[in-house]
Protein backbone atom coordinates (compact mmCIF):
# COMPACT_ATOMS: atom_id res chain seq x y z
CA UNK A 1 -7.76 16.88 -20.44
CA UNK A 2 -5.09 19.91 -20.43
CA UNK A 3 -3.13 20.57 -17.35
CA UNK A 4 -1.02 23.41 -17.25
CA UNK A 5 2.51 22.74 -15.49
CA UNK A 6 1.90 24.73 -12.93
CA UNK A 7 -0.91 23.05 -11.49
CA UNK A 8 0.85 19.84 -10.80
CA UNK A 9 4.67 20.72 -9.96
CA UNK A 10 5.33 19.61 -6.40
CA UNK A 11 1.88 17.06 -6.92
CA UNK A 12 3.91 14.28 -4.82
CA UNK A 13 4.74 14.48 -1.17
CA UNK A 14 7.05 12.99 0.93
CA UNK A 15 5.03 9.48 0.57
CA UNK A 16 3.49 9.78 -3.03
CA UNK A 17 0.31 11.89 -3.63
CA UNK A 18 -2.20 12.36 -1.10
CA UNK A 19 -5.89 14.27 -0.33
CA UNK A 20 -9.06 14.19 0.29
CA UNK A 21 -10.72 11.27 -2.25
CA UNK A 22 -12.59 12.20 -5.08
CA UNK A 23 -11.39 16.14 -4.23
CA UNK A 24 -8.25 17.84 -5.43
CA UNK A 25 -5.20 15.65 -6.83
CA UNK A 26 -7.22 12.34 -5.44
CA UNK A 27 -9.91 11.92 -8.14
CA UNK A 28 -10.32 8.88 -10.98
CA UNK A 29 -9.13 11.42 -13.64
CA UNK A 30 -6.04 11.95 -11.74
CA UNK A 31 -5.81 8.90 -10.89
CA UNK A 32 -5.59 7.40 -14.63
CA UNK A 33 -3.87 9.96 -16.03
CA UNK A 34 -0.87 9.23 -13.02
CA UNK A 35 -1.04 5.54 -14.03
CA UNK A 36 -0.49 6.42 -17.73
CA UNK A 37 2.36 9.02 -16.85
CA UNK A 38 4.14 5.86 -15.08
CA UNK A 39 3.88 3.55 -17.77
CA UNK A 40 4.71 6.42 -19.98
CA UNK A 41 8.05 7.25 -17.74
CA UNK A 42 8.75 3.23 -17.68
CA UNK A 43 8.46 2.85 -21.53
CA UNK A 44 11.05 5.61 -22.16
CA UNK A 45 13.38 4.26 -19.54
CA UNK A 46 13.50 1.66 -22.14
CA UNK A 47 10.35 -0.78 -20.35
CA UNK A 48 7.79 -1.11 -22.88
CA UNK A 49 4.88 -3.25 -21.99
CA UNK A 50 5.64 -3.13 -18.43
CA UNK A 51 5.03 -5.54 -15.55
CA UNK A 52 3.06 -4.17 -12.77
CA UNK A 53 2.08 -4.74 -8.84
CA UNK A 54 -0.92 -2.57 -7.59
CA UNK A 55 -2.19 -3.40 -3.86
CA UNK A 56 -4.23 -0.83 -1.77
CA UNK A 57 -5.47 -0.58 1.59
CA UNK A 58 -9.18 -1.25 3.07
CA UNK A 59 -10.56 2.42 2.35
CA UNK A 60 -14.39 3.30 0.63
CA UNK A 61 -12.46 5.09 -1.86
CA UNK A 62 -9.36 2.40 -2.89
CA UNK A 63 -11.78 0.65 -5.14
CA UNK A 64 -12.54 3.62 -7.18
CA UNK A 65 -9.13 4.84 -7.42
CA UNK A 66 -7.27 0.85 -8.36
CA UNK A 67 -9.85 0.79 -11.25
CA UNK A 68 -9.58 4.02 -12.53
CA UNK A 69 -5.60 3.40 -12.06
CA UNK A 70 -5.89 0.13 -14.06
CA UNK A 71 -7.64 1.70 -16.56
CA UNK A 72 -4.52 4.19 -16.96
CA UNK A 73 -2.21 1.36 -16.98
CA UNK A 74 -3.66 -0.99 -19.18
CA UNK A 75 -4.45 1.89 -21.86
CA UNK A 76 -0.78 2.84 -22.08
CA UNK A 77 -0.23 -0.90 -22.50
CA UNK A 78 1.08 -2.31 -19.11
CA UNK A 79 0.21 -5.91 -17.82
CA UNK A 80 -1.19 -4.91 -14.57
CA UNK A 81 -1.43 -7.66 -11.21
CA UNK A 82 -3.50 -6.90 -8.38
CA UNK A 83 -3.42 -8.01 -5.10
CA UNK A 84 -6.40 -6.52 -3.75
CA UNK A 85 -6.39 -5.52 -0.06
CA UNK A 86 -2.88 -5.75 0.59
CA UNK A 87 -0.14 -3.76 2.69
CA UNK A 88 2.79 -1.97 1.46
CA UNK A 89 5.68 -4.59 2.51
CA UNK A 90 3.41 -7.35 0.59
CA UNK A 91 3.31 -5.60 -2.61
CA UNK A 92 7.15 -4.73 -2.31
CA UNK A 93 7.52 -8.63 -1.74
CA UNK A 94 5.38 -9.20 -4.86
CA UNK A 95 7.59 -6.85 -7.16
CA UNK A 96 10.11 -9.21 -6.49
CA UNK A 97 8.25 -12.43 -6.25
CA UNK A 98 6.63 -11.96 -9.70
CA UNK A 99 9.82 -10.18 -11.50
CA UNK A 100 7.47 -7.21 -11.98
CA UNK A 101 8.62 -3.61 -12.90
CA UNK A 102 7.36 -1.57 -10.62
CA UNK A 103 4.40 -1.36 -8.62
CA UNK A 104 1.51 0.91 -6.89
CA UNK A 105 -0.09 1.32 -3.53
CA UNK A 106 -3.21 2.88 -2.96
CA UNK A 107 -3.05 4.19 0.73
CA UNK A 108 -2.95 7.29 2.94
CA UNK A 109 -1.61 5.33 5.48
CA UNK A 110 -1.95 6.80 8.67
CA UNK A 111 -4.59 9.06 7.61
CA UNK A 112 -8.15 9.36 8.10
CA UNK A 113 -10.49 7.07 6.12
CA UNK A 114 -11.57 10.31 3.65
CA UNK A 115 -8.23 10.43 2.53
CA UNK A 116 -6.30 8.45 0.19
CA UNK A 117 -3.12 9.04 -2.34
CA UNK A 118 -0.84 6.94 -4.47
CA UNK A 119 2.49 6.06 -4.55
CA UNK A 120 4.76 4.22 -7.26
CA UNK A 121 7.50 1.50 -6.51
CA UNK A 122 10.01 0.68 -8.65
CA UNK A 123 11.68 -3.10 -9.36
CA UNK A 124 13.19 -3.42 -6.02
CA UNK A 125 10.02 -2.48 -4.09
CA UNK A 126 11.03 0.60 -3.40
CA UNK A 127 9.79 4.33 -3.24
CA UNK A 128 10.79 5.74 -6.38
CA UNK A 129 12.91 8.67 -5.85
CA UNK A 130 12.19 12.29 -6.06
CA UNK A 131 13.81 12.88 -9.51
CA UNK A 132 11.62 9.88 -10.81
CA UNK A 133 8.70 11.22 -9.36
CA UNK A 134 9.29 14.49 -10.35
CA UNK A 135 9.60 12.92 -14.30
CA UNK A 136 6.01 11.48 -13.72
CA UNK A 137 4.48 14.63 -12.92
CA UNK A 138 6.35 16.32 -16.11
CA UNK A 139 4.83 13.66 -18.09
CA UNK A 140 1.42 14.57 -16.58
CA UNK A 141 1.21 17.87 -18.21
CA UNK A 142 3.35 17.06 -21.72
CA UNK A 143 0.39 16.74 -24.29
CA UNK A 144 1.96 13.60 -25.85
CA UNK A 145 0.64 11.77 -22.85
CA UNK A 146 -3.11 12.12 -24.74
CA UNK A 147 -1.59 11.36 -28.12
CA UNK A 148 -0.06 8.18 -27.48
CA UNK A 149 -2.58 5.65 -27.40
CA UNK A 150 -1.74 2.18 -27.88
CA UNK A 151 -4.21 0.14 -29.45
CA UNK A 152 -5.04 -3.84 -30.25
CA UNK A 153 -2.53 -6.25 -28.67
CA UNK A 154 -0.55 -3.21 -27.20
CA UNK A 155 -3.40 -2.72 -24.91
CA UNK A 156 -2.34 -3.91 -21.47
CA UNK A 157 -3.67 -6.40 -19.02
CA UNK A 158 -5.33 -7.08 -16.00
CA UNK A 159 -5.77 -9.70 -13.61
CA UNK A 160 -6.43 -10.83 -10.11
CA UNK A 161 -3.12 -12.20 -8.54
CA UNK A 162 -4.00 -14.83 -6.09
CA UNK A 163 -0.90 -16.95 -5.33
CA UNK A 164 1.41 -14.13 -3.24
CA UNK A 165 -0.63 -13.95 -0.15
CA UNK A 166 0.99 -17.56 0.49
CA UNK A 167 4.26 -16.71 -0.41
CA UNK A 168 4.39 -13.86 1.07
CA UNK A 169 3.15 -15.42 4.54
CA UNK A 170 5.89 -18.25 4.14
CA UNK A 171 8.83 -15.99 3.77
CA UNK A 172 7.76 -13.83 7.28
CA UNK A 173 7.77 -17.14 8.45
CA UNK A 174 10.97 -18.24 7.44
CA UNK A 175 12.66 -15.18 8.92
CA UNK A 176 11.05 -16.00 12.47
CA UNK A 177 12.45 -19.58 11.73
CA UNK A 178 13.54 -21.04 15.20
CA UNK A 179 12.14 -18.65 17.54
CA UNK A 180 9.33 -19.43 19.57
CA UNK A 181 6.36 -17.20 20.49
CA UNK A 182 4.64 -20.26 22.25
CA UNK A 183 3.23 -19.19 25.78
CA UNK A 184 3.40 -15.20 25.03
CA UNK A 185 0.29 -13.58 25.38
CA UNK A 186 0.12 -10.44 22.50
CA UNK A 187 -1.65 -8.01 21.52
CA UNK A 188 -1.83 -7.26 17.78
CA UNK A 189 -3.82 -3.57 16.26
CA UNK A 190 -4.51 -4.24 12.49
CA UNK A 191 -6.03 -0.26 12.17
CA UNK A 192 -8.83 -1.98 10.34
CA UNK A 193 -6.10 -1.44 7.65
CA UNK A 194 -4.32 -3.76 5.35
CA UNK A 195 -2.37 -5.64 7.49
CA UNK A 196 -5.48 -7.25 8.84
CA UNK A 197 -5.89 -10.21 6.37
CA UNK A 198 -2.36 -11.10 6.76
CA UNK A 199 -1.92 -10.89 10.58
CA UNK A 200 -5.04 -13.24 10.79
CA UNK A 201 -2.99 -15.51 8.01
CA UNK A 202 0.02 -15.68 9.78
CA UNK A 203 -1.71 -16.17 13.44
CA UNK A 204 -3.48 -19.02 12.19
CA UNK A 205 -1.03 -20.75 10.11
CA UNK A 206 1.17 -20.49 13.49
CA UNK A 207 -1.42 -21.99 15.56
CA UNK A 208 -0.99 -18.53 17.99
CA UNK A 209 -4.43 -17.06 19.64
CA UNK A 210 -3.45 -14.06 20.07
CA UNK A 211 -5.78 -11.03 20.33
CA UNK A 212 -6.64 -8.84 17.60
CA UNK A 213 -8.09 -5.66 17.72
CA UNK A 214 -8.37 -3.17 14.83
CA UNK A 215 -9.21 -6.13 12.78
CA UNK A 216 -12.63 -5.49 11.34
CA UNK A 217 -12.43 -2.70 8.52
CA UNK A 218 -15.24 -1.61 6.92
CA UNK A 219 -14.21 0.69 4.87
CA UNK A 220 -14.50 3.90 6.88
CA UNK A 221 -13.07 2.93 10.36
CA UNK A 222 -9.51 2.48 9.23
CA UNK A 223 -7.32 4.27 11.60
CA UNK A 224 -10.26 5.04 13.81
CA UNK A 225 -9.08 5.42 17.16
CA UNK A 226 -6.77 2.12 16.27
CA UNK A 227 -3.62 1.47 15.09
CA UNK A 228 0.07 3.44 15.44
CA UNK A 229 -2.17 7.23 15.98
CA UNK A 230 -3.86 5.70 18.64
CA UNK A 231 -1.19 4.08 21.23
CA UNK A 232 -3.00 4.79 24.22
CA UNK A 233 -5.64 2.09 23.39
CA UNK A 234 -3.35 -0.73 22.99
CA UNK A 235 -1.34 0.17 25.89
CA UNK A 236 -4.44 0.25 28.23
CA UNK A 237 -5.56 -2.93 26.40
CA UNK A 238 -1.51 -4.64 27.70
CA UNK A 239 -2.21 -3.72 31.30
CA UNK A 240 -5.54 -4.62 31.51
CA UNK A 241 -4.83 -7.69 30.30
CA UNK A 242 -1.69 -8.37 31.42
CA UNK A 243 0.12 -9.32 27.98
CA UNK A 244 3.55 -9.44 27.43
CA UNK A 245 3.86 -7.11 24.17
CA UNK A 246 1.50 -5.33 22.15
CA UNK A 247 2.18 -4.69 18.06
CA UNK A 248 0.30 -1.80 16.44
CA UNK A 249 0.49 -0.81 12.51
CA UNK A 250 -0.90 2.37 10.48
CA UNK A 251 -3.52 1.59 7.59
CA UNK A 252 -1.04 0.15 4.83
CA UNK A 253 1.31 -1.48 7.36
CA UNK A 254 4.61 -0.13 6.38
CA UNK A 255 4.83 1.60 9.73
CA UNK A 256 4.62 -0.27 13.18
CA UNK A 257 5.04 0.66 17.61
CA UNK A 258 5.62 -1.63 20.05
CA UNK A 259 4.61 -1.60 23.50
CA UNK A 260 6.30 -3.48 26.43
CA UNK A 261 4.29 -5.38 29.25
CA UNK A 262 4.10 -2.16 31.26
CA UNK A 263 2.37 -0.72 28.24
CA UNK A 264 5.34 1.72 27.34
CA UNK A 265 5.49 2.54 23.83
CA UNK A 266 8.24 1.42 22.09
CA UNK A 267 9.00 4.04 18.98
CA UNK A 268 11.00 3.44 16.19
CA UNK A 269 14.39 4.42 17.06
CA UNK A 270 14.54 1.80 20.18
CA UNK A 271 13.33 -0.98 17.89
């Protein structure tokens, strides 16, 4: 599969690669041949045989585009863990939790549920950087990405990684370690996203009944008139209700508003 140069140059956006799925950049061909240019990039920053994190959010589409990632980085011959439905912060915790060398997410995050896009984290958890990403995509058109083909026991791995939901969940906890949220009456919108497992996690191993809405994805309803593009809803919900805060996230939960009992919204900059 030839790409000329030109066709991918500027492929990643501000918050990896994003489109329509199974159209344009967002299709399983792209999709493994951008999990073979990272292992590619990884090996000749001197990690062969890397270690990697792949999470995505509750989209139709993630499915199809984590296995045909796998399948990119287990042929170039990385050991691949996935967390299945999980949000952004979680599989930043995991890079770290599991020593792991990078990771992937599988999100268009605020975005409709017909999108979807992929972004790459490196061994801090964080967004690789512009130059990086800009290696990847040089990688993606270099024909030695098609020659080199590991094969026998340099084939990666895969497996299902089923111990960092806990973790994870224990270290938000510690961090809230002496405060109370006893008596408060809250309002949390999953999106129908990825936070949604872990905000039902946390609630319960806290012993809070709070309310949840935005908390039943199916697939197609994630960000659907829920969640951080859709304020208003919440902040009716507070003052109908009479709650004392309301917490709203995007689809992969690395972005979150806040609105006060009065059901002002509380942006980023006065958190």
């Amino acid at each position: 599969m030839e790409i000329p140069a030109g066709k991918i140059r500027c492929l990643f956006g501000t918050d990896g690669v994003r489109d329509v799925a199974n159209r344009g950049v967002m299709t399983p061909e792209m999709a493994l041949r951008l999990g073979r240019s990272y292992v590619l990039f990884l090996t000749e920053q001197g990690i062969p045989r890397p270690t990697l994190v792949i999470g995505r959010d509750t989209r139709r589409s993630g499915q199809m585009l984590e296995s045909a990632i796998i399948s990119g980085l287990t042929s170039a011959g990385a050991q691949v863990k996935s967390l299945g439905i999980s949000p952004t912060p979680e599989v930043s915790f995991a890079i770290k939790y599991l020593h792991a060398h990078g990771g992937v997410v599988i999100s268009a995050s605020h975005n409709p549920a017909e999108y979807n896009g992929i972004k790459f984290l490196d061994k801090e958890g964080k967004k690789l950087s512009d130059e990086n990403e800009a290696s990847i995509e040089d990688y993606l058109g270099d024909n030695f990405l098609d020659d080199w083909r590991p094969t026998g026991a340099s084939i990666g791995t895969f497996y299902e990684e089923k111990n960092v939901r806990h973790a994870y969940c224990e270290w938000l906890t510690s961090i809230l370690s002496g405060i109370s949220m006893e008596g408060y009456k809250c309002i949390v919108d999953c999106a129908n996203g990825a936070a949604t497992p872990v905000i039902k996690k946390l609630l319960q191993d806290a012993g809070l009944s709070w309310t949840l809405v935005g908390a039943e994805p199916d697939g197609l309803n994630i960000n659907d008139g829920v969640g951080v593009m859709a304020m208003k809803h919440l902040s009716q919900l507070i003052l109908k209700r009479g709650c004392d805060m309301g917490i709203a996230y995007d689809g992969d939960a690395d972005r979150v508003l806040v609105t006060d009992p009065l059901g002002r919204i509380i942006d980023g900059d006065i958190i």
